[in-house]
C-alpha atoms as a PDB file:
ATOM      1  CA  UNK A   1     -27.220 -66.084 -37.117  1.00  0.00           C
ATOM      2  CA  UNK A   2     -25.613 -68.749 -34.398  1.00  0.00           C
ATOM      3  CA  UNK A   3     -27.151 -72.237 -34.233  1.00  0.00           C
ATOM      4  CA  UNK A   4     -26.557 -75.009 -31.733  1.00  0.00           C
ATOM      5  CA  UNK A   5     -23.631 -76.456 -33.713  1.00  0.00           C
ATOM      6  CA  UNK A   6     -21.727 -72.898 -33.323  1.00  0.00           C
ATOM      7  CA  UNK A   7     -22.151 -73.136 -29.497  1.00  0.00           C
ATOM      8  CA  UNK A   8     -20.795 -76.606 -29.339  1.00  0.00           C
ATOM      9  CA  UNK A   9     -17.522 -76.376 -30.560  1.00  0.00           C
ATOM     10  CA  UNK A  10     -16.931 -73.203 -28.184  1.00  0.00           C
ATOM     11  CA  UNK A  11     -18.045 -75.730 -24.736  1.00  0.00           C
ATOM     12  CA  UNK A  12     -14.519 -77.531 -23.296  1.00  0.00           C
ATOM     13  CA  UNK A  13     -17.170 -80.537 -23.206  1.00  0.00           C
ATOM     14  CA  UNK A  14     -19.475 -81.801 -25.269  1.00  0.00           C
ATOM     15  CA  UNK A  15     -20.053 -85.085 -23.963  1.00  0.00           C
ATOM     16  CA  UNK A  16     -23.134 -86.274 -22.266  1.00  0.00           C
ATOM     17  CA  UNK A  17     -23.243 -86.644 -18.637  1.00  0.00           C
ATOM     18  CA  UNK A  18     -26.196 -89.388 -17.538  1.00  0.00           C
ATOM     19  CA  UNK A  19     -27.339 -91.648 -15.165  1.00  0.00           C
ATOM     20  CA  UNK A  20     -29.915 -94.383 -14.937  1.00  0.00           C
ATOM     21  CA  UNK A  21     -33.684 -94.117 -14.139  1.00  0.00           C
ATOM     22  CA  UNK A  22     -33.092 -96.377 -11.068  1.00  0.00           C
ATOM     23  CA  UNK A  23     -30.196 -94.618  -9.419  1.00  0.00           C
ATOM     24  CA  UNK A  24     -30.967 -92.868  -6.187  1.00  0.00           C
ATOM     25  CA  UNK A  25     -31.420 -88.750  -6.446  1.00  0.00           C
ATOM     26  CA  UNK A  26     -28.877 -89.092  -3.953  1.00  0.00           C
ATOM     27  CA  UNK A  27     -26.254 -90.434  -6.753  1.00  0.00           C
ATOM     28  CA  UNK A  28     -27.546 -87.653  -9.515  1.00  0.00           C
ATOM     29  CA  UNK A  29     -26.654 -84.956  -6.772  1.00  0.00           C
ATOM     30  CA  UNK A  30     -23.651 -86.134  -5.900  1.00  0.00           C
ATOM     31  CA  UNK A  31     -22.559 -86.522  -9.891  1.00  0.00           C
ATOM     32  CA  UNK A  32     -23.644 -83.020 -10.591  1.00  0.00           C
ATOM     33  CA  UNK A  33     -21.785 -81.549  -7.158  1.00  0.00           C
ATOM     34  CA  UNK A  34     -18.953 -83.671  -9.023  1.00  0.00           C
ATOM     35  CA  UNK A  35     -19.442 -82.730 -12.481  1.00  0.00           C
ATOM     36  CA  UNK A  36     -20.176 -78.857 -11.335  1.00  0.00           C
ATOM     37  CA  UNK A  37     -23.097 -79.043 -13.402  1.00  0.00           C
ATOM     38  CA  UNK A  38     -26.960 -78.532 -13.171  1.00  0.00           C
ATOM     39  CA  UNK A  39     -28.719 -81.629 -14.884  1.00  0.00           C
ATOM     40  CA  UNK A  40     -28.349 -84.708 -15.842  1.00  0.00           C
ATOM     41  CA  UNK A  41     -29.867 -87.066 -18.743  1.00  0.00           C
ATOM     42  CA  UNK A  42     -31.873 -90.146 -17.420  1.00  0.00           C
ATOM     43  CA  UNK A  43     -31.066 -92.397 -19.995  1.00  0.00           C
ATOM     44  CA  UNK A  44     -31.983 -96.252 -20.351  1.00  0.00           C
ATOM     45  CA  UNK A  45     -29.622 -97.718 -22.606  1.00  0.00           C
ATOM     46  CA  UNK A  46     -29.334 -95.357 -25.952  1.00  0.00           C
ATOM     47  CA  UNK A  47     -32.882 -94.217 -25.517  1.00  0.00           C
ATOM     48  CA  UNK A  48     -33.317 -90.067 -23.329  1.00  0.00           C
ATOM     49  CA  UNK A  49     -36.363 -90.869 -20.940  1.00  0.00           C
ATOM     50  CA  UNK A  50     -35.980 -87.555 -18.920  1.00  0.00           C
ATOM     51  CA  UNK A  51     -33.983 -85.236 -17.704  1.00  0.00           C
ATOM     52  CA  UNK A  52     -33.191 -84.458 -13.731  1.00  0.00           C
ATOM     53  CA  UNK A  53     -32.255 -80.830 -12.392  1.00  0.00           C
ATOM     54  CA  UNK A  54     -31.250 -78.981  -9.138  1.00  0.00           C
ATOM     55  CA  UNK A  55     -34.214 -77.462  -9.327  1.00  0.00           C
ATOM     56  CA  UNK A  56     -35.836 -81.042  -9.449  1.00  0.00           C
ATOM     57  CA  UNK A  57     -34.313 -82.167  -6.396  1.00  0.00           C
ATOM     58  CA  UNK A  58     -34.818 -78.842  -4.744  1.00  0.00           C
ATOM     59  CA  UNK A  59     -38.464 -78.768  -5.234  1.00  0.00           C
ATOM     60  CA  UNK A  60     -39.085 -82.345  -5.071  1.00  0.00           C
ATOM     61  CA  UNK A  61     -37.300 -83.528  -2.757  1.00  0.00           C
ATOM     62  CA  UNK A  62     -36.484 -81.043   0.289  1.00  0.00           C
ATOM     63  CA  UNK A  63     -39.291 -79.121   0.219  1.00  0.00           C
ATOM     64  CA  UNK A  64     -41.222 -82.742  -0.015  1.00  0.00           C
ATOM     65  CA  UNK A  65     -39.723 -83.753   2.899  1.00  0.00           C
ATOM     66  CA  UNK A  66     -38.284 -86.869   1.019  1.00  0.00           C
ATOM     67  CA  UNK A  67     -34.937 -88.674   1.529  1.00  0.00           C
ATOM     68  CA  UNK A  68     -32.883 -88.458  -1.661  1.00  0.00           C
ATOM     69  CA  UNK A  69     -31.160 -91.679  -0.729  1.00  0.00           C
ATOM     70  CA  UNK A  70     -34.216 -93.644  -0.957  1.00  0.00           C
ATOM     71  CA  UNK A  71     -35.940 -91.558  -3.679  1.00  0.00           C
ATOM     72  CA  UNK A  72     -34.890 -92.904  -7.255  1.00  0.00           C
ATOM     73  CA  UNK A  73     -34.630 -90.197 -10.513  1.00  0.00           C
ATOM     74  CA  UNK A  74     -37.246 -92.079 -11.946  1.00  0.00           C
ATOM     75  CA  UNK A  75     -39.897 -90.619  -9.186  1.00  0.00           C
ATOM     76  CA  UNK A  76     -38.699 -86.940  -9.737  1.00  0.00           C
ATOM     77  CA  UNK A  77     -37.567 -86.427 -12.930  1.00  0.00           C
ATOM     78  CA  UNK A  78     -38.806 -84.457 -15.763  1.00  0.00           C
ATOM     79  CA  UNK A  79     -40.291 -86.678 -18.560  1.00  0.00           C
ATOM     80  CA  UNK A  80     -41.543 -83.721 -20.918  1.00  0.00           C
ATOM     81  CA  UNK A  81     -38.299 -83.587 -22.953  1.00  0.00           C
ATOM     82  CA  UNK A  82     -37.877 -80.437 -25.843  1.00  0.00           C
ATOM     83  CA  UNK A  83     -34.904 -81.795 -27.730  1.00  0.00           C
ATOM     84  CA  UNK A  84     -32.653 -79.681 -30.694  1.00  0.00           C
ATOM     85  CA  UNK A  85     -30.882 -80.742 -33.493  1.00  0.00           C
ATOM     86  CA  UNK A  86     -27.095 -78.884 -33.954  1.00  0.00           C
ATOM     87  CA  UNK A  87     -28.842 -76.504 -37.144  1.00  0.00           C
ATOM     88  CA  UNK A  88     -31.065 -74.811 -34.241  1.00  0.00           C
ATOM     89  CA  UNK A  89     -30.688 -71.365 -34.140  1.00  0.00           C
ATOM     90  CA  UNK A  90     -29.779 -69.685 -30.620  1.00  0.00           C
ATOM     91  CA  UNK A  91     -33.196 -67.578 -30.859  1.00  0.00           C
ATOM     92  CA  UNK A  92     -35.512 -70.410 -31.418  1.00  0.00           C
ATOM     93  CA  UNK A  93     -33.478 -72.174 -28.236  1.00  0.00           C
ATOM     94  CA  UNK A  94     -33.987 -69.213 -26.202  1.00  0.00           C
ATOM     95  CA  UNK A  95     -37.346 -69.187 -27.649  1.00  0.00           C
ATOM     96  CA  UNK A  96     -37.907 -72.900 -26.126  1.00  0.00           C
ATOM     97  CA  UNK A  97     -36.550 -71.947 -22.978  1.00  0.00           C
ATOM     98  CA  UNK A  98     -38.464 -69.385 -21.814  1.00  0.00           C
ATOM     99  CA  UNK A  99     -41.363 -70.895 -23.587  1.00  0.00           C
ATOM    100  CA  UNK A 100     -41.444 -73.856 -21.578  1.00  0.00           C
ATOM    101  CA  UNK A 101     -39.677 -72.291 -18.537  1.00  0.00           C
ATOM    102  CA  UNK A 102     -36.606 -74.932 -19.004  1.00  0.00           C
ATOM    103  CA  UNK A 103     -33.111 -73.743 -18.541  1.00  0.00           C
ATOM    104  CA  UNK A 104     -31.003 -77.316 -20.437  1.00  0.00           C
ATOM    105  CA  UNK A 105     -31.777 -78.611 -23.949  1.00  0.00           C
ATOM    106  CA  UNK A 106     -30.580 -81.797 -24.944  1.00  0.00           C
ATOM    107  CA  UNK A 107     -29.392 -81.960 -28.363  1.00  0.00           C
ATOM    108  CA  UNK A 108     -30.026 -84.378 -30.562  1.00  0.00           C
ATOM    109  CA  UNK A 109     -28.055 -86.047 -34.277  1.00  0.00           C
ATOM    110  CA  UNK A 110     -29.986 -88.673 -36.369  1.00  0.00           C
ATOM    111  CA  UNK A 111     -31.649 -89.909 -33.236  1.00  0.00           C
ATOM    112  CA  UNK A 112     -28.532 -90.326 -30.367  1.00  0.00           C
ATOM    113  CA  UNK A 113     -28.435 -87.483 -28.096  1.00  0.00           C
ATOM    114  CA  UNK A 114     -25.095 -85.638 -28.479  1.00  0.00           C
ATOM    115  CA  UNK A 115     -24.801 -82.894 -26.108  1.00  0.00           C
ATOM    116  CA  UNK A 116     -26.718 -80.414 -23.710  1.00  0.00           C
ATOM    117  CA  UNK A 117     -26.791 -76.794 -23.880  1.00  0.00           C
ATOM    118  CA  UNK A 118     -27.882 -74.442 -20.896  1.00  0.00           C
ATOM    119  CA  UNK A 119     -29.622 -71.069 -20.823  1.00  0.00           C
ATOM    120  CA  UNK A 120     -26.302 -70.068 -19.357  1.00  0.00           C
ATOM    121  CA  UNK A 121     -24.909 -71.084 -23.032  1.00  0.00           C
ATOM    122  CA  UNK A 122     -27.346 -69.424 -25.132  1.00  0.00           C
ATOM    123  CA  UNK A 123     -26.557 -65.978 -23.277  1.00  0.00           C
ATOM    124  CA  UNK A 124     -23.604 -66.248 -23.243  1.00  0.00           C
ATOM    125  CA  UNK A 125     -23.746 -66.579 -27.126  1.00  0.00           C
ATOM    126  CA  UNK A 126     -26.017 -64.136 -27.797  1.00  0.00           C
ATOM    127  CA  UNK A 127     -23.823 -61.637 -25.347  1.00  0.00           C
ATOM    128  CA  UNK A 128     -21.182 -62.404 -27.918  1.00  0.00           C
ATOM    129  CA  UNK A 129     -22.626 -61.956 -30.833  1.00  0.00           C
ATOM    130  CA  UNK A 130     -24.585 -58.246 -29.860  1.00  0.00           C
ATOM    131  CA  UNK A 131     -21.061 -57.018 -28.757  1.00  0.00           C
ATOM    132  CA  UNK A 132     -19.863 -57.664 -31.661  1.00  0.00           C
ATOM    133  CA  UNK A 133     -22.691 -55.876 -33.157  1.00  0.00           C
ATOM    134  CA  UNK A 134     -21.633 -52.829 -31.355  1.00  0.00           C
ATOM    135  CA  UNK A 135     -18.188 -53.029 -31.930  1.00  0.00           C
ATOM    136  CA  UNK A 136     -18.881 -53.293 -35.438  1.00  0.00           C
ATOM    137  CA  UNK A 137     -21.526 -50.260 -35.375  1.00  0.00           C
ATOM    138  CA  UNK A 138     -18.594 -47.746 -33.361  1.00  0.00           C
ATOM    139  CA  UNK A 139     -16.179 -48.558 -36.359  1.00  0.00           C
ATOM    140  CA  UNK A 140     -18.716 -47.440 -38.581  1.00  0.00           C
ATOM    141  CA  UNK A 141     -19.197 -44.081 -36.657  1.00  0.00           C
ATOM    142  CA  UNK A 142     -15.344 -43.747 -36.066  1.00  0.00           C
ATOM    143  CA  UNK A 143     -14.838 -43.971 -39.959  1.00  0.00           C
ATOM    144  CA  UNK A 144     -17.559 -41.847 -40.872  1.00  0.00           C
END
């Protein structure tokens, strides 16, 4: 069974991308157009105080009718954090995610925040590991 720590050293990154609580939506967008990611971490200092999305900004933002320049992460962001530690397994994370209808975990190491997985991640993982599942069941057969 696949934890969190198995899907990290398969991502080309692992670091943490972030931005402040104060920063304007306007910034987070433009660092996850950058990036080509979907979230970022609102961090202040060392210490995860949320997490912002596309969805976020989608929802509460344009279809507010608000100006992401002058909106700050802070007002829009999602302050119910699920965190994971690397020994996770990939069910109970997929388990959290549809649980709590969240599609990035941040994972977390004797306190400091590490990495993020995506639901994108876990199904991709679990893809992996049912084909080769089946590739191991059709040897079977074939020998048989």
């Amino acid at each position: 069974m696949k934890n969190v720590r198995d899907i990290l050293r398969g991502k080309a990154y692992n670091g943490v991308f972030t931005i402040a609580p104060e920063a304007t939506v306007l910034s987070a967008i433009e660092q996850m157009a950058e990036k080509n990611i979907g979230a970022l971490l609102v961090m202040e200092g060392d210490k995860l105080v949320g997490i912002i999305t596309e969805r976020d900004y989608a929802r509460k933002v344009i279809l507010a009718g608000k100006s992401s320049s002058n909106t700050l992460v802070q007002e829009i962001m999602d302050q119910k954090l699920l965190v994971i530690q690397p020994g996770t397994t990939i069910e109970e994370c997929m388990a959290l995610m549809i649980e709590n209808f969240v599609r990035y975990l941040p994972v977390v190491e004797d306190g400091r925040v590490i990495s993020v997985i995506s639901m994108g991640n876990v199904v991709n993982t679990i893809i992996s590991e049912q084909n080769i599942v089946i590739n191991n069941l059709q040897q079977y057969i074939m020998q048989g």
